[in-house]
PDB file of N, CA and C in Angstrom:
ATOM      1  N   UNK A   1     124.542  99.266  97.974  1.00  0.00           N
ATOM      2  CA  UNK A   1     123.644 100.232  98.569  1.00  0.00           C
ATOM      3  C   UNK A   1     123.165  99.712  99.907  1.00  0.00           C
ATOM      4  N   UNK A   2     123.464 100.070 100.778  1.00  0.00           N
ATOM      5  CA  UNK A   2     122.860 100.082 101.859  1.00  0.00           C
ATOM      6  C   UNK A   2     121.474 100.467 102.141  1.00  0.00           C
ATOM      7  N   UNK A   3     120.281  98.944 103.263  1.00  0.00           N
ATOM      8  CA  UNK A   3     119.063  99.407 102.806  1.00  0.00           C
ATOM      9  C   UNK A   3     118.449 100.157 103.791  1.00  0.00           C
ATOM     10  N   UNK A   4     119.065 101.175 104.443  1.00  0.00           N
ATOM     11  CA  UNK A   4     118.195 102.173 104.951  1.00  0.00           C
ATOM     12  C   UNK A   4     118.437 103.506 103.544  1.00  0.00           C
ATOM     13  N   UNK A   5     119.470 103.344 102.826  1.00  0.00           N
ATOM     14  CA  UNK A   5     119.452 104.594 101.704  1.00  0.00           C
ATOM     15  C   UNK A   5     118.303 104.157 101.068  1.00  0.00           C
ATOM     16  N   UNK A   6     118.178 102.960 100.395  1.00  0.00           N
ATOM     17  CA  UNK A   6     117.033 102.273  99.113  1.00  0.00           C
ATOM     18  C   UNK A   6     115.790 102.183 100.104  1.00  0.00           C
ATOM     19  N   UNK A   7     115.663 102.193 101.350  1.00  0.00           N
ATOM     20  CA  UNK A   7     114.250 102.783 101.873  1.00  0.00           C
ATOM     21  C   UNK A   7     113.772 104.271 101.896  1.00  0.00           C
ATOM     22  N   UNK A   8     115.039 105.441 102.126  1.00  0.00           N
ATOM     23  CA  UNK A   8     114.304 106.077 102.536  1.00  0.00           C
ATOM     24  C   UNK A   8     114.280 106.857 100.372  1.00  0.00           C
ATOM     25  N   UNK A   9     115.528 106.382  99.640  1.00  0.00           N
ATOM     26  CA  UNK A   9     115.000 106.831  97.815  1.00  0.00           C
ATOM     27  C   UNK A   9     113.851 106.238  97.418  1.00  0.00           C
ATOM     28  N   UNK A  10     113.437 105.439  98.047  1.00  0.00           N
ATOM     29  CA  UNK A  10     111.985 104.466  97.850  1.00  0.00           C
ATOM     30  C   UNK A  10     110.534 105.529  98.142  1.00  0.00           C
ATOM     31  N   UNK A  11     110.834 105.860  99.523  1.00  0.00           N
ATOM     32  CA  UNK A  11     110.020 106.672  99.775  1.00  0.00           C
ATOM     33  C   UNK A  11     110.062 108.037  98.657  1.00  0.00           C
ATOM     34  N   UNK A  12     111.230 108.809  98.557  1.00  0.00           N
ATOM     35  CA  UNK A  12     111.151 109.774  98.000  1.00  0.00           C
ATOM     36  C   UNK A  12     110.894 109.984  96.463  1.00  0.00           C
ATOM     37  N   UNK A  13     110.691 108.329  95.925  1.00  0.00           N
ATOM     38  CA  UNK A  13     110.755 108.410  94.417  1.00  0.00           C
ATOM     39  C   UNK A  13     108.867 108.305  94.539  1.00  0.00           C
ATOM     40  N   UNK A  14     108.358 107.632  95.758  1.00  0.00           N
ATOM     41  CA  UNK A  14     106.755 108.007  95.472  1.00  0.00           C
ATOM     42  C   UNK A  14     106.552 109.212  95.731  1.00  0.00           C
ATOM     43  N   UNK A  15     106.943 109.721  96.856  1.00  0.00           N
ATOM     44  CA  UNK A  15     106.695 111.238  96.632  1.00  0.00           C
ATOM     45  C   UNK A  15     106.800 112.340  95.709  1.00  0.00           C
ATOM     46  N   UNK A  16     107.517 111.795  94.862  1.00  0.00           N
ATOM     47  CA  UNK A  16     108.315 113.069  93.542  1.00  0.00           C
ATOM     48  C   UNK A  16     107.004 112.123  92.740  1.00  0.00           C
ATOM     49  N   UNK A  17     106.682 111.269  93.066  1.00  0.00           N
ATOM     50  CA  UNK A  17     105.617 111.096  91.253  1.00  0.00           C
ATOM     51  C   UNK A  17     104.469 111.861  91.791  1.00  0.00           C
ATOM     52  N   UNK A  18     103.594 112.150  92.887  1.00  0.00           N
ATOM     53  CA  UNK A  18     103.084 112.680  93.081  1.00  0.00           C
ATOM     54  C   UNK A  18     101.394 111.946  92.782  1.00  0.00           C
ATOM     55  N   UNK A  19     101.394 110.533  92.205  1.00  0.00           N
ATOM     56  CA  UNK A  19     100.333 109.770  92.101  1.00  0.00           C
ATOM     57  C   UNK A  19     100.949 108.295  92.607  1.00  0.00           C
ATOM     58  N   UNK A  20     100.076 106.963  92.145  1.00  0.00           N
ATOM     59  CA  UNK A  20     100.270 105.902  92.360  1.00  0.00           C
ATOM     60  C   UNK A  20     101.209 105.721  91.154  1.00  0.00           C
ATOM     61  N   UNK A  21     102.177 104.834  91.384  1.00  0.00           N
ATOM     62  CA  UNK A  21     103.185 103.908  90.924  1.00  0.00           C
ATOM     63  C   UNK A  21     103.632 102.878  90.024  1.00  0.00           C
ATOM     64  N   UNK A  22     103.564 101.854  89.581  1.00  0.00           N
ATOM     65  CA  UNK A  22     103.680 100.662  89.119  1.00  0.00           C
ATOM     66  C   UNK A  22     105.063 100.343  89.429  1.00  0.00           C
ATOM     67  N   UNK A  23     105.666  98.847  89.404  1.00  0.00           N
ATOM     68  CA  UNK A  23     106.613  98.797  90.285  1.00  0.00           C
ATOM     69  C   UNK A  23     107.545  99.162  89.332  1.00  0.00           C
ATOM     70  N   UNK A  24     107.583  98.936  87.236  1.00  0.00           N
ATOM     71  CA  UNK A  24     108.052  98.994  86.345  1.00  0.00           C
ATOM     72  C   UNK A  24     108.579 100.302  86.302  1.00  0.00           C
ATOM     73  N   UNK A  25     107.953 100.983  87.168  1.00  0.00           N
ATOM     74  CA  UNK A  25     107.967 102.598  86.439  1.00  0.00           C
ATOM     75  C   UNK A  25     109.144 102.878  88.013  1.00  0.00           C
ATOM     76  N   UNK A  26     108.765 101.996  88.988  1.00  0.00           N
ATOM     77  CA  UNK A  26     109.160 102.525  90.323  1.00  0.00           C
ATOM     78  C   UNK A  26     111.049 102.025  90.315  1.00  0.00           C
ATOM     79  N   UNK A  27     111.078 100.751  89.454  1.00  0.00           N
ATOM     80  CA  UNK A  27     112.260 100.239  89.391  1.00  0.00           C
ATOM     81  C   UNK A  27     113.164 101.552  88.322  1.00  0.00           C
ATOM     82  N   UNK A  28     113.057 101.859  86.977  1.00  0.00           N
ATOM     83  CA  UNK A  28     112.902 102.864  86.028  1.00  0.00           C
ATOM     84  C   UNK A  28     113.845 104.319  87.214  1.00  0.00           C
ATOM     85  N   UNK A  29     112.865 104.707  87.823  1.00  0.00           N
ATOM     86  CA  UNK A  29     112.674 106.058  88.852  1.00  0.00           C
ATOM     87  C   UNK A  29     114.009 105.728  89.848  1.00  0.00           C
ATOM     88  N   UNK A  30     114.470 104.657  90.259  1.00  0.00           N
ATOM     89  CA  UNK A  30     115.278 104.521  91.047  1.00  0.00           C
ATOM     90  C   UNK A  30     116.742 104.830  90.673  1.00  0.00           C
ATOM     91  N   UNK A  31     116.926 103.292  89.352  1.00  0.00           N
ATOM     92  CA  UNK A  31     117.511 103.775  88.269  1.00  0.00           C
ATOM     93  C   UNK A  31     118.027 104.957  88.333  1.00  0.00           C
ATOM     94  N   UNK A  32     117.376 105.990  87.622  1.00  0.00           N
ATOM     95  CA  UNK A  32     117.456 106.937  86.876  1.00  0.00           C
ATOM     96  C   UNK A  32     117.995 107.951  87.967  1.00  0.00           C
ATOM     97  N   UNK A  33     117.983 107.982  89.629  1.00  0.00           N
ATOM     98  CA  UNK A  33     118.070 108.200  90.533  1.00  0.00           C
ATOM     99  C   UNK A  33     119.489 108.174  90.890  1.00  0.00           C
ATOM    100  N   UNK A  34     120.059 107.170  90.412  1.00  0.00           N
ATOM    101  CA  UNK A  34     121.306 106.110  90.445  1.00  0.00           C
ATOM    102  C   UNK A  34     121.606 105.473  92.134  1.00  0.00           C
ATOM    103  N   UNK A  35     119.706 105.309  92.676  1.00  0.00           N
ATOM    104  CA  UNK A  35     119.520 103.928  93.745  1.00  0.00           C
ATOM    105  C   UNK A  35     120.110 102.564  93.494  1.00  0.00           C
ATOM    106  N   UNK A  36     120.362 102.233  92.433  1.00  0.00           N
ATOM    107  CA  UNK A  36     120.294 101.152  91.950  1.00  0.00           C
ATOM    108  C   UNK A  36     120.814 101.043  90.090  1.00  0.00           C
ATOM    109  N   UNK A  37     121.804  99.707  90.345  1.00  0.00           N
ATOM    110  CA  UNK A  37     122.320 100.117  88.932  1.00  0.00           C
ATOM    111  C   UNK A  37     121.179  99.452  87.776  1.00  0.00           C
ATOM    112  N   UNK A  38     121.106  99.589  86.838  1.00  0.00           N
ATOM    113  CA  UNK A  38     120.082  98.975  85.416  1.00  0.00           C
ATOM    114  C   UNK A  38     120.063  97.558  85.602  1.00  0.00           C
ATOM    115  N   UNK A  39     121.483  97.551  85.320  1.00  0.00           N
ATOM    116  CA  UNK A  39     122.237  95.791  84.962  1.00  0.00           C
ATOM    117  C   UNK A  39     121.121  95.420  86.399  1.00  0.00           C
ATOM    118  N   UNK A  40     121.782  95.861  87.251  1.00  0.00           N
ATOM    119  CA  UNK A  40     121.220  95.066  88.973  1.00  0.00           C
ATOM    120  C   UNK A  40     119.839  94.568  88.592  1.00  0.00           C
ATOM    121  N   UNK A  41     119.220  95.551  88.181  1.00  0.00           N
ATOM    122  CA  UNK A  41     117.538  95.494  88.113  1.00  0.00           C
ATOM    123  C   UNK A  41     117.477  93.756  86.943  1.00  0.00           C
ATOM    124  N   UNK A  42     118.237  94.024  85.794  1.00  0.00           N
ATOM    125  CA  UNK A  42     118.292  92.563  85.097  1.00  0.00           C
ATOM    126  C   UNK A  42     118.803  91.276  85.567  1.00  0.00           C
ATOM    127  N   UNK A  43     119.480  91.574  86.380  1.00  0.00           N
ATOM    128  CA  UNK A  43     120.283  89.906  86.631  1.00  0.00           C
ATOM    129  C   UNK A  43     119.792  89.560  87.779  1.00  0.00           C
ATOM    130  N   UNK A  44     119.062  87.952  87.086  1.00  0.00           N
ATOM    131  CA  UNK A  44     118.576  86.880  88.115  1.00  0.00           C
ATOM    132  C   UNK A  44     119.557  86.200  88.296  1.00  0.00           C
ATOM    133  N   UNK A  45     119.092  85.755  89.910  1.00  0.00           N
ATOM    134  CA  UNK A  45     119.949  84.196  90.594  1.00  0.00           C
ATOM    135  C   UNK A  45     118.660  83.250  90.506  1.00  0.00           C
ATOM    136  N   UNK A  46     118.914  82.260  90.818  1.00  0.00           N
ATOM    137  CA  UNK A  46     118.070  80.639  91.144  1.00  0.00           C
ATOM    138  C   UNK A  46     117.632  81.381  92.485  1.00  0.00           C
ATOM    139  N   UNK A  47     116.282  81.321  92.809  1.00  0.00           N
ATOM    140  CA  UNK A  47     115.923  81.635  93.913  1.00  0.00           C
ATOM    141  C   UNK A  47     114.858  80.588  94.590  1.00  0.00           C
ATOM    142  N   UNK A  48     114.878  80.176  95.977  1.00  0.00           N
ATOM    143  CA  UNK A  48     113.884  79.326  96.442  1.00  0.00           C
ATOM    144  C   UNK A  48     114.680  78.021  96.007  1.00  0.00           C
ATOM    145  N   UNK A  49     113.495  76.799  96.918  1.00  0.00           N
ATOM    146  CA  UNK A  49     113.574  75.817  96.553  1.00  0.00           C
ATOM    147  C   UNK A  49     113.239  75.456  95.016  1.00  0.00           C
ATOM    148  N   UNK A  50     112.472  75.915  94.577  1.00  0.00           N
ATOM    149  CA  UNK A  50     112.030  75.787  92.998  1.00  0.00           C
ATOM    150  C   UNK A  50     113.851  76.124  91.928  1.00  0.00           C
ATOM    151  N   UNK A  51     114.539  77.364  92.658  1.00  0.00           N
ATOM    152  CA  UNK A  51     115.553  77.842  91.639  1.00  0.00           C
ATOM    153  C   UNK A  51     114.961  78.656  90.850  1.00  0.00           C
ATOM    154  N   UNK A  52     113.934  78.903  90.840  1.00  0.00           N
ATOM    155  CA  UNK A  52     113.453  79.780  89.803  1.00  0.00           C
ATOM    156  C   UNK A  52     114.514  81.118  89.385  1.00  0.00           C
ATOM    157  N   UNK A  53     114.302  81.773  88.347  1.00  0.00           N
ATOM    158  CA  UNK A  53     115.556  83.035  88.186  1.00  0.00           C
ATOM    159  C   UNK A  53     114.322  84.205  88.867  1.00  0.00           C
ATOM    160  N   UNK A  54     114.919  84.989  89.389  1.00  0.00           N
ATOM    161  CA  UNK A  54     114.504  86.211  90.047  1.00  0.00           C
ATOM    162  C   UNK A  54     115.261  87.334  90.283  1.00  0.00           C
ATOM    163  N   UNK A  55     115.209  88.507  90.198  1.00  0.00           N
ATOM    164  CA  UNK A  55     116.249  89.408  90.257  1.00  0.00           C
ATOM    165  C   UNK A  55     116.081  89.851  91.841  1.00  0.00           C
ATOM    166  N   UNK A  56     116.965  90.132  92.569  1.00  0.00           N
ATOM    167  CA  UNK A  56     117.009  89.829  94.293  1.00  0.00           C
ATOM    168  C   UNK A  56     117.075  91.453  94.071  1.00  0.00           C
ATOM    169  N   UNK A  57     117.470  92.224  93.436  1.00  0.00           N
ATOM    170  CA  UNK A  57     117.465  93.800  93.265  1.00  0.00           C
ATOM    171  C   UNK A  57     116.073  94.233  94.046  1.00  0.00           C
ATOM    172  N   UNK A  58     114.825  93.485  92.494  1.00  0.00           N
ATOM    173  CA  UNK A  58     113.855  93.905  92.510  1.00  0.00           C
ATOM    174  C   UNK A  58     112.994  93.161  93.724  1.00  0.00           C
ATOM    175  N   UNK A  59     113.218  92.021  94.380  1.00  0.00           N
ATOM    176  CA  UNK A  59     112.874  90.942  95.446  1.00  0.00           C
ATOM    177  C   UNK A  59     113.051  92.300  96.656  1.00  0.00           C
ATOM    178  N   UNK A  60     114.170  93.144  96.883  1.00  0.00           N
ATOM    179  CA  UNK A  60     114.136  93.623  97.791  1.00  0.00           C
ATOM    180  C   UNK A  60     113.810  94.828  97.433  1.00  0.00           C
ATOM    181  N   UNK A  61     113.049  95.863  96.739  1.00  0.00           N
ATOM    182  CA  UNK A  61     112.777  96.984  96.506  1.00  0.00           C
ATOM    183  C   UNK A  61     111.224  96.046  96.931  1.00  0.00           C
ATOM    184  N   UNK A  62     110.692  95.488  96.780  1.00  0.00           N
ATOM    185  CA  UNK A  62     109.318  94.599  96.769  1.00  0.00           C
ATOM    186  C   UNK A  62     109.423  94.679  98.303  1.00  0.00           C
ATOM    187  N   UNK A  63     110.471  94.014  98.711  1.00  0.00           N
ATOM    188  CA  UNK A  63     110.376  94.011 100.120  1.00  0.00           C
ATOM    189  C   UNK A  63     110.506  94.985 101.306  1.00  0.00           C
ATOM    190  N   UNK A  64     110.951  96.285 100.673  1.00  0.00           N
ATOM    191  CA  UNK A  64     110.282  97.712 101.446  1.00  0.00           C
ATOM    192  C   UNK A  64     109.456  98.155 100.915  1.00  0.00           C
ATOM    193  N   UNK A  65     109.048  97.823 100.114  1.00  0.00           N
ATOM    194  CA  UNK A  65     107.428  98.365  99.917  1.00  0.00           C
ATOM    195  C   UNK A  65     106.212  98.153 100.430  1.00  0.00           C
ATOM    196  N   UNK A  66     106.419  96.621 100.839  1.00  0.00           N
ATOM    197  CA  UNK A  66     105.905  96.094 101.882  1.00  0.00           C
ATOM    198  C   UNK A  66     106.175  96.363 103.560  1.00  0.00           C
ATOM    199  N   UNK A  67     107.290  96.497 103.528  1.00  0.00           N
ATOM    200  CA  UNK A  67     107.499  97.479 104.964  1.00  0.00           C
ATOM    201  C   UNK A  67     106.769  98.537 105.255  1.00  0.00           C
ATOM    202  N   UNK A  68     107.054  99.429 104.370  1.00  0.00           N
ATOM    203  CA  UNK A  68     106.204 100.850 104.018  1.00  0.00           C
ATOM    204  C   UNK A  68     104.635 100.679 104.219  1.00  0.00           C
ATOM    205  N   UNK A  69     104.035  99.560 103.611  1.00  0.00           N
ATOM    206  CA  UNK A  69     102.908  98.994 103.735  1.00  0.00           C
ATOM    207  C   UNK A  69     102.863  98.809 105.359  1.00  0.00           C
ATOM    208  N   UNK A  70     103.090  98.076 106.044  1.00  0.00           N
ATOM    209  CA  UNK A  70     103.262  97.796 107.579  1.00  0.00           C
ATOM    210  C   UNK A  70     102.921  98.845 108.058  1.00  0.00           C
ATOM    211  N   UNK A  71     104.141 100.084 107.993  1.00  0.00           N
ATOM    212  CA  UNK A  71     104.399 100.988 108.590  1.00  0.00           C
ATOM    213  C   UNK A  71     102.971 102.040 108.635  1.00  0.00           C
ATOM    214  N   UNK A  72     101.893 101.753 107.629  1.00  0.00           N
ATOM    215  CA  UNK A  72     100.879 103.033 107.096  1.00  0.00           C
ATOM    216  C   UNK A  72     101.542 104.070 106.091  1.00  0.00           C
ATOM    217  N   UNK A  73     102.477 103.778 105.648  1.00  0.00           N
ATOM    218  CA  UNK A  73     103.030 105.056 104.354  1.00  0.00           C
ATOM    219  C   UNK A  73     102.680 104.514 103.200  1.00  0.00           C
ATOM    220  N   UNK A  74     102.534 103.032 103.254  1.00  0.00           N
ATOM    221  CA  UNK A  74     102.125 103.538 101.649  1.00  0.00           C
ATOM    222  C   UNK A  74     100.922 102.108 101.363  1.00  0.00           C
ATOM    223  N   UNK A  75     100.297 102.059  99.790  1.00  0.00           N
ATOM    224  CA  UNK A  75      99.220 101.672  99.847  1.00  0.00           C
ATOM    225  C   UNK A  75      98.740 101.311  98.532  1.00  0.00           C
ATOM    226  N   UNK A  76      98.349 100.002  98.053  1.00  0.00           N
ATOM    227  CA  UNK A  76      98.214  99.113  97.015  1.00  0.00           C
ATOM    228  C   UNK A  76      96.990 100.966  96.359  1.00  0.00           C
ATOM    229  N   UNK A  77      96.989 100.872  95.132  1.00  0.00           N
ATOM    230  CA  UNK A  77      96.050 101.731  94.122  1.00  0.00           C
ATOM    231  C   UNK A  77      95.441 100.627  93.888  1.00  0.00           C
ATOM    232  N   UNK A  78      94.167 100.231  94.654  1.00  0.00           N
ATOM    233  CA  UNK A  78      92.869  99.526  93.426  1.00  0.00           C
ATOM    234  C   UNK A  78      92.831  99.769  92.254  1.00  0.00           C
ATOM    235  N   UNK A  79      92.555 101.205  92.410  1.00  0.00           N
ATOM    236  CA  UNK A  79      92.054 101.091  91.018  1.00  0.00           C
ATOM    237  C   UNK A  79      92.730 101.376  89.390  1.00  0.00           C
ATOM    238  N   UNK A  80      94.098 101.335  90.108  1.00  0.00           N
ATOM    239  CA  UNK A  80      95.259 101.211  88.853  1.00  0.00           C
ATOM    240  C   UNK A  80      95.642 100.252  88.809  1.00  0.00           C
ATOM    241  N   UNK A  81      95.194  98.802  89.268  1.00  0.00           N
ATOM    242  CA  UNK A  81      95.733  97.756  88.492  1.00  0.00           C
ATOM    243  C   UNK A  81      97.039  97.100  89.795  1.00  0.00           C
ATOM    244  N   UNK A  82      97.293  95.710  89.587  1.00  0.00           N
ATOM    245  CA  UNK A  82      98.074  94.975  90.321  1.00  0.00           C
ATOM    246  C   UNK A  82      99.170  95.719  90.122  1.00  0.00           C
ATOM    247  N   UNK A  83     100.263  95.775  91.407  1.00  0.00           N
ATOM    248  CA  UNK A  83     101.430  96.491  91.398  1.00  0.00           C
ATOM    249  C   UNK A  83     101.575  98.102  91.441  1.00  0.00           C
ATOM    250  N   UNK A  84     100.434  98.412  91.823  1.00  0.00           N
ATOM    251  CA  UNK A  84     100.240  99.897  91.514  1.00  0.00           C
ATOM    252  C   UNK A  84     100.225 100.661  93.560  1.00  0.00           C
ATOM    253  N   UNK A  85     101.790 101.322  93.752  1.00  0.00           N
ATOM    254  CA  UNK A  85     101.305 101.347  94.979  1.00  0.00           C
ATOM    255  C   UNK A  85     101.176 103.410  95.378  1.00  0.00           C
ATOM    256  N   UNK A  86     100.995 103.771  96.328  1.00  0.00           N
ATOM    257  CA  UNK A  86     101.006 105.510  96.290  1.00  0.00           C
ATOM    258  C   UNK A  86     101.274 105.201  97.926  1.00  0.00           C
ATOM    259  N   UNK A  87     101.467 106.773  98.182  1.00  0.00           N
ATOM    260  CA  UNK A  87     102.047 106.961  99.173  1.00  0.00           C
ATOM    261  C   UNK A  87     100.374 107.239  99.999  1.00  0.00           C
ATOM    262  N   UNK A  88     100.394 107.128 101.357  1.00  0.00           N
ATOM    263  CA  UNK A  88      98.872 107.109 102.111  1.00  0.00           C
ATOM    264  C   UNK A  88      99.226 108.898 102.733  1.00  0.00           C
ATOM    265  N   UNK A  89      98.080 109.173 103.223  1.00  0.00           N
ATOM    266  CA  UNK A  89      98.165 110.590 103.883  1.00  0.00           C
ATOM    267  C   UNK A  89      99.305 110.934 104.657  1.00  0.00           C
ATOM    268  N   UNK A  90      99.335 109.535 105.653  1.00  0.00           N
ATOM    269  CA  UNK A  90     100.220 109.669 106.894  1.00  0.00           C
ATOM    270  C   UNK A  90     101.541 109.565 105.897  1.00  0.00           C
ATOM    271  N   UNK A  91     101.894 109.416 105.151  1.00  0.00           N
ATOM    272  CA  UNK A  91     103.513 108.916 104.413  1.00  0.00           C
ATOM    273  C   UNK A  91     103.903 109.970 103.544  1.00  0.00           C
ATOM    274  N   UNK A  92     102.699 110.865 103.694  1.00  0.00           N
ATOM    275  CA  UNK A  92     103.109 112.349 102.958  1.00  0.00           C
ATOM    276  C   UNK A  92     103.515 113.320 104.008  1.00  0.00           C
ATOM    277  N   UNK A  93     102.844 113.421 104.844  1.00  0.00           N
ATOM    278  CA  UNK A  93     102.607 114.451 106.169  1.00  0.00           C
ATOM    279  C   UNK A  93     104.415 113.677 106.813  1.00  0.00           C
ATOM    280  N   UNK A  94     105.089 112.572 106.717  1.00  0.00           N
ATOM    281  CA  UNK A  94     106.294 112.098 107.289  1.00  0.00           C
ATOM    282  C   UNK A  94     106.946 112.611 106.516  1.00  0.00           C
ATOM    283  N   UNK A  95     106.848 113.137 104.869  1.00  0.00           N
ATOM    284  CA  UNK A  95     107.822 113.291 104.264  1.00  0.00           C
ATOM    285  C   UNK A  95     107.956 115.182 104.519  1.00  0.00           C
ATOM    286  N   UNK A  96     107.195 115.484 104.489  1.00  0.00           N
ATOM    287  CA  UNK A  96     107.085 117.191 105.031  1.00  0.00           C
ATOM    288  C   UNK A  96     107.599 117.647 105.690  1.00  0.00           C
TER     289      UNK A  96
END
């Protein structure tokens, strides 16, 4: 997948929920989308100096979300809990 497609299904899978997110539900939505295969979402490499296992799928769906963040489109939910992100005013009015 090329990541201007998995940025802009990123965007459009917050927009279709129509609230804030969790990333569980956001990985799930992509999936189901067929952004991204299942297996992908499961299989870790050794990542970092540590090696730790990490799935680089989900490392880079993390890492346009945070773009998105940059950009003003989108925006941590306080009050739903860590990992919980929604789309901001301006990231709705772009998708229109």
């Amino acid at each position: 997948m090329k990541q201007a497609e998995l940025f802009d299904d990123l965007l459009e899978a917050y927009a279709g929920c129509g609230a804030s997110m969790s990333n569980q539900v956001l990985y799930k939505e992509l999936a189901r989308r067929g952004s991204v295969e299942p297996e992908d979402l499961e299989r870790t490499v050794p990542i970092g100096r540590s090696a730790e296992q990490h799935s680089p799928v989900k490392r880079r769906i993390r890492w346009h979300q945070q773009t998105l963040r940059a950009l003003g489109l989108l925006e941590r939910d306080e009050g739903a809990g860590r990992g919980h992100w929604r789309l901001t005013p301006m990231g709705r009015r772009k998708l229109t």
